[in-house]
Protein backbone atom coordinates (compact mmCIF):
# COMPACT_ATOMS: atom_id res chain seq x y z
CA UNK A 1 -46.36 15.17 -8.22
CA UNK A 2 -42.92 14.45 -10.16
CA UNK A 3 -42.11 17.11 -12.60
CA UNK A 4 -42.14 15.94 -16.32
CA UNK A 5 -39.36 14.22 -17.96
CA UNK A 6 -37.43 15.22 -20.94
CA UNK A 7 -36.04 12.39 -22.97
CA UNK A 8 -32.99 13.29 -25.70
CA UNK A 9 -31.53 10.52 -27.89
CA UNK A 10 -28.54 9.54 -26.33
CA UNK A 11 -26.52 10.74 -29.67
CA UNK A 12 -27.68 14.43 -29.26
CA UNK A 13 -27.38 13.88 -25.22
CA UNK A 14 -23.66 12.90 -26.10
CA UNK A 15 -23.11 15.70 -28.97
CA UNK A 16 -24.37 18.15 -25.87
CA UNK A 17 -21.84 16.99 -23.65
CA UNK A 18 -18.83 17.46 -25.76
CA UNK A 19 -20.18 20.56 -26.67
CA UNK A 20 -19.89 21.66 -23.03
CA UNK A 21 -16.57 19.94 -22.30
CA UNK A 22 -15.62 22.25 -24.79
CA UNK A 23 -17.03 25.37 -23.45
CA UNK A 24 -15.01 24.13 -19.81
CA UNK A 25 -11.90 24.06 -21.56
CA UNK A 26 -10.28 27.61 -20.63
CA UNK A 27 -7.13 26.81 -22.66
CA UNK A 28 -9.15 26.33 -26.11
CA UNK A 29 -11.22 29.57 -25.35
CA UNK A 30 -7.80 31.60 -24.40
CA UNK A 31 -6.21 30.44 -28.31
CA UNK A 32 -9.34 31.36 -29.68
CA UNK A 33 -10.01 34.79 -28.32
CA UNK A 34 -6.58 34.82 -29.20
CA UNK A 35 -7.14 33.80 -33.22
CA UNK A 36 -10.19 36.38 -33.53
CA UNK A 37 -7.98 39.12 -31.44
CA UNK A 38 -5.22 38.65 -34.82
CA UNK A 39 -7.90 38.06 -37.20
CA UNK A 40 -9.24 41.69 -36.37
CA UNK A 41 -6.29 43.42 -36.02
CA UNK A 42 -5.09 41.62 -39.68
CA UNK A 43 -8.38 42.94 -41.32
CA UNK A 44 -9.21 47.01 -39.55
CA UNK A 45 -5.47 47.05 -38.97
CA UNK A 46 -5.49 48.18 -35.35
CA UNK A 47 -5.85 46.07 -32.03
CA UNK A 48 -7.64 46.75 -28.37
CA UNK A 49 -5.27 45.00 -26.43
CA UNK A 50 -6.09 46.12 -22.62
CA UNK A 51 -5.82 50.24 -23.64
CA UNK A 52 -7.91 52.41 -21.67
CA UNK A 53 -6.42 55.31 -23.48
CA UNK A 54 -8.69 56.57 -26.44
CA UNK A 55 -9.53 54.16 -29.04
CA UNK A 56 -10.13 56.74 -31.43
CA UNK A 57 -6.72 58.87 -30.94
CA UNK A 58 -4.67 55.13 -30.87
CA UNK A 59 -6.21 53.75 -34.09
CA UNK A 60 -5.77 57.37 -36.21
CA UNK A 61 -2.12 57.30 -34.74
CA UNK A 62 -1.16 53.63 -36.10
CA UNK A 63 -2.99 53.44 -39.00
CA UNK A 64 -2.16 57.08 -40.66
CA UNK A 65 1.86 56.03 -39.62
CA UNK A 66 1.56 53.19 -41.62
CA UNK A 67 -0.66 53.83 -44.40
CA UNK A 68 0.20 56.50 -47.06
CA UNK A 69 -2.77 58.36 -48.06
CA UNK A 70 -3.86 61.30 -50.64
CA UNK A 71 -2.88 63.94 -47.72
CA UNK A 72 0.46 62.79 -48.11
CA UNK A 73 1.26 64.54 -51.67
CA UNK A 74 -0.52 68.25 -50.82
């Protein structure tokens, strides 16, 4: 007994395949991890990067240098 067969348009068939010649591509996921890595840091103003030191302590550290706040002025 042969196992059923799946037809796809050939347009969606070919749309699928770029789709994963995309996903292959290393390089192209390396510059975008890389984009949303600077897109986060630009917008909570802090960055993972490969720390294993405490997220908490690092963030409170770089922000609070850079940023003046209302604790500033007592």
């Amino acid at each position: 007994m042969r196992p059923p067969v799946i037809q796809v348009p050939a347009s969606e068939y070919q749309r699928l395949k770029d789709e994963l010649g995309l996903l292959k591509d290393s390089a192209l996921l390396k510059k975008f991890n890389k984009l949303i890595d600077l897109m986060y840091e630009d917008k909570y103003g802090f960055f993972m990067h490969d720390l294993t030191d405490d997220l908490t302590e690092y963030s409170i550290n770089n922000n609070w240098k850079n940023e003046p706040s209302r604790w500033d002025n007592l």
